[in-house]
Protein backbone atom coordinates (compact mmCIF):
# COMPACT_ATOMS: atom_id res chain seq x y z
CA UNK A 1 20.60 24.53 -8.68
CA UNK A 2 21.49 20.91 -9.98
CA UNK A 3 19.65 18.65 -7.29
CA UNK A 4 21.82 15.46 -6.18
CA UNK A 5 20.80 12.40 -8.05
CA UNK A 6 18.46 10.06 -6.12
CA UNK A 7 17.90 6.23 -6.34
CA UNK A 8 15.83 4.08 -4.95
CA UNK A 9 17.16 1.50 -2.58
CA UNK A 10 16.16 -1.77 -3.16
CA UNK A 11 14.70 -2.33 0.58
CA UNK A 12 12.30 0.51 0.19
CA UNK A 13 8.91 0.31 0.84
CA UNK A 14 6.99 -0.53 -2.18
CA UNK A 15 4.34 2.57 -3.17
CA UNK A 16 1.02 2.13 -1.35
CA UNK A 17 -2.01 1.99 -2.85
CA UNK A 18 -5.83 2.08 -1.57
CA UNK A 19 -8.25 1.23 -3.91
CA UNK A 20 -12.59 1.35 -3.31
CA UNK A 21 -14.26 -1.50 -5.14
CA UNK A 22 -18.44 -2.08 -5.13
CA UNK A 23 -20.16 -5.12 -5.43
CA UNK A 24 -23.75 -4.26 -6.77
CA UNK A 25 -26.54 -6.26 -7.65
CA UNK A 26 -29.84 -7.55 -6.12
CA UNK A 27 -30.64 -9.18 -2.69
CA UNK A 28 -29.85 -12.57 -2.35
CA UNK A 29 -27.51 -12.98 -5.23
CA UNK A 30 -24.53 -13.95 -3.02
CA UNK A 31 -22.32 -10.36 -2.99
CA UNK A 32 -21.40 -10.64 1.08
CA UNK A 33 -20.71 -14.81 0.44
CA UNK A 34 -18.53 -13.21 -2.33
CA UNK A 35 -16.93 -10.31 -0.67
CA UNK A 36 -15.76 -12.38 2.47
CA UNK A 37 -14.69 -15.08 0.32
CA UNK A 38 -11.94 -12.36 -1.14
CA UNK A 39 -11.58 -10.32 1.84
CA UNK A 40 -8.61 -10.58 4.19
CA UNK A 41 -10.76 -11.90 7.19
CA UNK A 42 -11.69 -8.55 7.49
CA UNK A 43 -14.93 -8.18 7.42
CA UNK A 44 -17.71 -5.63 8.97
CA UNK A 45 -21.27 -6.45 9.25
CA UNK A 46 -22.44 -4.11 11.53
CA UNK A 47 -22.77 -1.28 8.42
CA UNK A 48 -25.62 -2.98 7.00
CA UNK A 49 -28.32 -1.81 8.83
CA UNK A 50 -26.79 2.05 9.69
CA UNK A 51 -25.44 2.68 6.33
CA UNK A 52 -26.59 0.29 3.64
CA UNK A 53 -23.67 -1.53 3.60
CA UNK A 54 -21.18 -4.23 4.62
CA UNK A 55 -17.29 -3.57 4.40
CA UNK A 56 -14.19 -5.90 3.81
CA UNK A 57 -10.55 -5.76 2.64
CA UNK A 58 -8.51 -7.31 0.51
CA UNK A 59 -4.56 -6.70 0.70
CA UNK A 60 -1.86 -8.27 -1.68
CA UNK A 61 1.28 -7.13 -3.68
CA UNK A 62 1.25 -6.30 -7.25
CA UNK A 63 4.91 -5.52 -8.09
CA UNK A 64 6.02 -3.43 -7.44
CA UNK A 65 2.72 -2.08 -5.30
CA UNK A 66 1.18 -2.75 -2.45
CA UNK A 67 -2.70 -2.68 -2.90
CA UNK A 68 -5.58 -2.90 -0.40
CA UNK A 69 -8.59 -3.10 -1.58
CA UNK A 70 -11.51 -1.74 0.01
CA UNK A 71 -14.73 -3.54 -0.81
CA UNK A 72 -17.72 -2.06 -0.39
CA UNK A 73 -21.07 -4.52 -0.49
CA UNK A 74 -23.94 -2.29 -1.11
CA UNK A 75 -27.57 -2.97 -0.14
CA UNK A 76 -29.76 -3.13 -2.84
CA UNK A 77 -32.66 -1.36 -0.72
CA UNK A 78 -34.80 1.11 -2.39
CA UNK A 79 -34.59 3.31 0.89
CA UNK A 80 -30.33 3.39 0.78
CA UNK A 81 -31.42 4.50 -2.97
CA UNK A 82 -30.01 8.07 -2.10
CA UNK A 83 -27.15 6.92 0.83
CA UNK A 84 -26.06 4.48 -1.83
CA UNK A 85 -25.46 6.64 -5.07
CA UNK A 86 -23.32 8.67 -2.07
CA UNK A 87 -21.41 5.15 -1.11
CA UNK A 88 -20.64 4.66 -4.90
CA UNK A 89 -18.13 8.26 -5.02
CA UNK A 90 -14.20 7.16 -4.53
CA UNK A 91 -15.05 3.70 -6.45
CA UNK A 92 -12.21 2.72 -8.39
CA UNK A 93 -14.26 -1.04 -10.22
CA UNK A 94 -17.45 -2.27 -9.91
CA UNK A 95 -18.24 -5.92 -9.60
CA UNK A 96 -21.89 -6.99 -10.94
CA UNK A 97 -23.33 -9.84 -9.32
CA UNK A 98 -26.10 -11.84 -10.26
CA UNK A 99 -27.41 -15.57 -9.58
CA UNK A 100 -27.72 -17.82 -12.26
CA UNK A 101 -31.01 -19.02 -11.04
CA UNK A 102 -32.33 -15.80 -10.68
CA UNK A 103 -33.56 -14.53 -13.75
CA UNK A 104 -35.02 -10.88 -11.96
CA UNK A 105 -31.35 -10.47 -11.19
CA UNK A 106 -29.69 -11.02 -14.16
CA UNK A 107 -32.46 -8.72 -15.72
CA UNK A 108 -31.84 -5.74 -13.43
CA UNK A 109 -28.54 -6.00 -14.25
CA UNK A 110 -28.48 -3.02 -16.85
CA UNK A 111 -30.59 -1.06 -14.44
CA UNK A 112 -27.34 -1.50 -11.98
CA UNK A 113 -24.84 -0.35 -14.63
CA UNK A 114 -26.75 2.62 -15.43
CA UNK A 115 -26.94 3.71 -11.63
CA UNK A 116 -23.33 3.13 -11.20
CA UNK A 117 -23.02 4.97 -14.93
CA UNK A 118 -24.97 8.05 -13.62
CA UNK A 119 -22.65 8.52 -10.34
CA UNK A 120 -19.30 7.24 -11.19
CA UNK A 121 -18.92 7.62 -15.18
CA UNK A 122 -17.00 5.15 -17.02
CA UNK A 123 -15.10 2.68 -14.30
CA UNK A 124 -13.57 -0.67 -15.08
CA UNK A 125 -16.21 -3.64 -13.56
CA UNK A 126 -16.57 -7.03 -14.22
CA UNK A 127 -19.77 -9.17 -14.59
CA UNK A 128 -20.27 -12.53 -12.40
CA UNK A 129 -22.80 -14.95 -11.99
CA UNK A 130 -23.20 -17.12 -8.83
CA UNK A 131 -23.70 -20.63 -8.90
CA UNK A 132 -25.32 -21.20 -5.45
CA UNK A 133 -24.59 -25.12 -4.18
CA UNK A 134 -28.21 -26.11 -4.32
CA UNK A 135 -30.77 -27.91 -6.49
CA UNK A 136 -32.62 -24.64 -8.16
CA UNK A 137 -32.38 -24.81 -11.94
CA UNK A 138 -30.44 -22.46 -14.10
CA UNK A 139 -32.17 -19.31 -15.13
CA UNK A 140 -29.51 -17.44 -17.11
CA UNK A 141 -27.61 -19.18 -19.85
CA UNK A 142 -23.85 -18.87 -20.33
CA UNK A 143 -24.44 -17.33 -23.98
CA UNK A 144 -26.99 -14.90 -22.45
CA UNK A 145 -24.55 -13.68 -19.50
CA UNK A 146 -22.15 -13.34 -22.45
CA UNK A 147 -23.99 -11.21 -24.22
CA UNK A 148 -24.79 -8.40 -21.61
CA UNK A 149 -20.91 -8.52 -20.53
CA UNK A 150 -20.15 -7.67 -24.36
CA UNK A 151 -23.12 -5.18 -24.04
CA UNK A 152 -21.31 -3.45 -21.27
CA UNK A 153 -17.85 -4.16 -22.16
CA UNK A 154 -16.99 -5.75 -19.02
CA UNK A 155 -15.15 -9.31 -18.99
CA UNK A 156 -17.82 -12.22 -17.80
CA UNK A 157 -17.33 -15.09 -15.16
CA UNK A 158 -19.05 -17.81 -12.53
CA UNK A 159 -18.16 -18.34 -9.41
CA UNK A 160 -19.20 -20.94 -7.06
CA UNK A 161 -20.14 -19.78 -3.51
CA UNK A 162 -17.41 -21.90 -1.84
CA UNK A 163 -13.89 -20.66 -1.74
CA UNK A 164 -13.32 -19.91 -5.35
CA UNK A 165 -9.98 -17.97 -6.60
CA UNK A 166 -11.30 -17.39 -9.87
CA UNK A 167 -12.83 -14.01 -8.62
CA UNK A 168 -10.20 -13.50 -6.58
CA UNK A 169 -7.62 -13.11 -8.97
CA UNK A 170 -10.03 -11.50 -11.86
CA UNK A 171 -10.22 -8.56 -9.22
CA UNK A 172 -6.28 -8.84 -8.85
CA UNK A 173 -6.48 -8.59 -12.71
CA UNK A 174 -8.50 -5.92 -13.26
CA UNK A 175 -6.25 -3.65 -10.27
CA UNK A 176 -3.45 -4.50 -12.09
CA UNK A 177 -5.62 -2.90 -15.13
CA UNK A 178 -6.33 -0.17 -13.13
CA UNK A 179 -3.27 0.98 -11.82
CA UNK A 180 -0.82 0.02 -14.74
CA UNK A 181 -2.59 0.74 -18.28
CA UNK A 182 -0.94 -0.04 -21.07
């Protein structure tokens, strides 16, 4: 049977895709600042105590997709140890987090990416550390954060803790990564 040939009109919607990405790292290091400084506005903090998490979105158009992000803030309590390696399945990236005065947290860092390793395999992530807007003295030099990105093969940035797009579009990069290889 020869099937009619079939195009595309140009006022179609645009594929749809839904996308789960983690922000790990210890307490305190500024993930939820981070994660509703991307989101949408959408943002649920209710999970936190019931399932070891907070939730947000993030929707924007990569063309010719539409993407929405789900991000997923996970606690870093030993308790949600077991609840959290189950929060981790479905994650398409992981974003590392860690505070630049905070040296325990840039530390644990590997401890992170091998928890992640164990549940999800091999996913694309990138590594950030957080400048927090106050006097404490930097921990964690640039070179250092450098080397553990190159370590786990994972691109390397700072973000402040204000509105900063730099994350915003290194997620938007990494997506695009994601769901167009080369």
């Amino acid at each position: 049977m020869d099937w009619p040939e079939r195009t595309i009109p140009s006022d179609a919607p645009k594929p749809h895709w839904a996308l789960k990405v983690l922000f790990v790292g210890d307490e305190g290091v500024g993930k939820t600042d981070l994660m509703c400084n991307v989101a949408d506005g959408v943002y649920i903090d209710g999970f936190r105590k019931k399932l070891g998490s907070s939730f947000g979105a993030k929707r924007f158009n990569l063309d010719p997709l539409r993407v929405q992000l789900q991000i997923w803030n996970l606690t870093p309590a030993d308790h949600f140890k077991e609840l959290r390696k189950r929060l981790y399945r479905g994650g398409a990236a992981v974003i590392y987090v860690f505070s630049l005065s905070d040296r325990t947290s840039f530390e644990n860092i590997q401890n992170w990416a091998d928890e992640v390793h164990r549940t999800l395999g091999d996913v694309p992530a990138i590594l950030v550390g957080t400048r927090r807007e106050t006097r404490k003295p930097r921990r964690v030099t640039k070179r250092e954060a450098k080397e553990l990105a190159r370590h786990l093969g994972v691109p390397y940035l700072e973000v402040g803790m204000a509105q900063d797009t730099v994350l915003e579009q290194a997620i938007q990069d990494l997506v695009s990564n994601i769901l167009t290889p080369a």
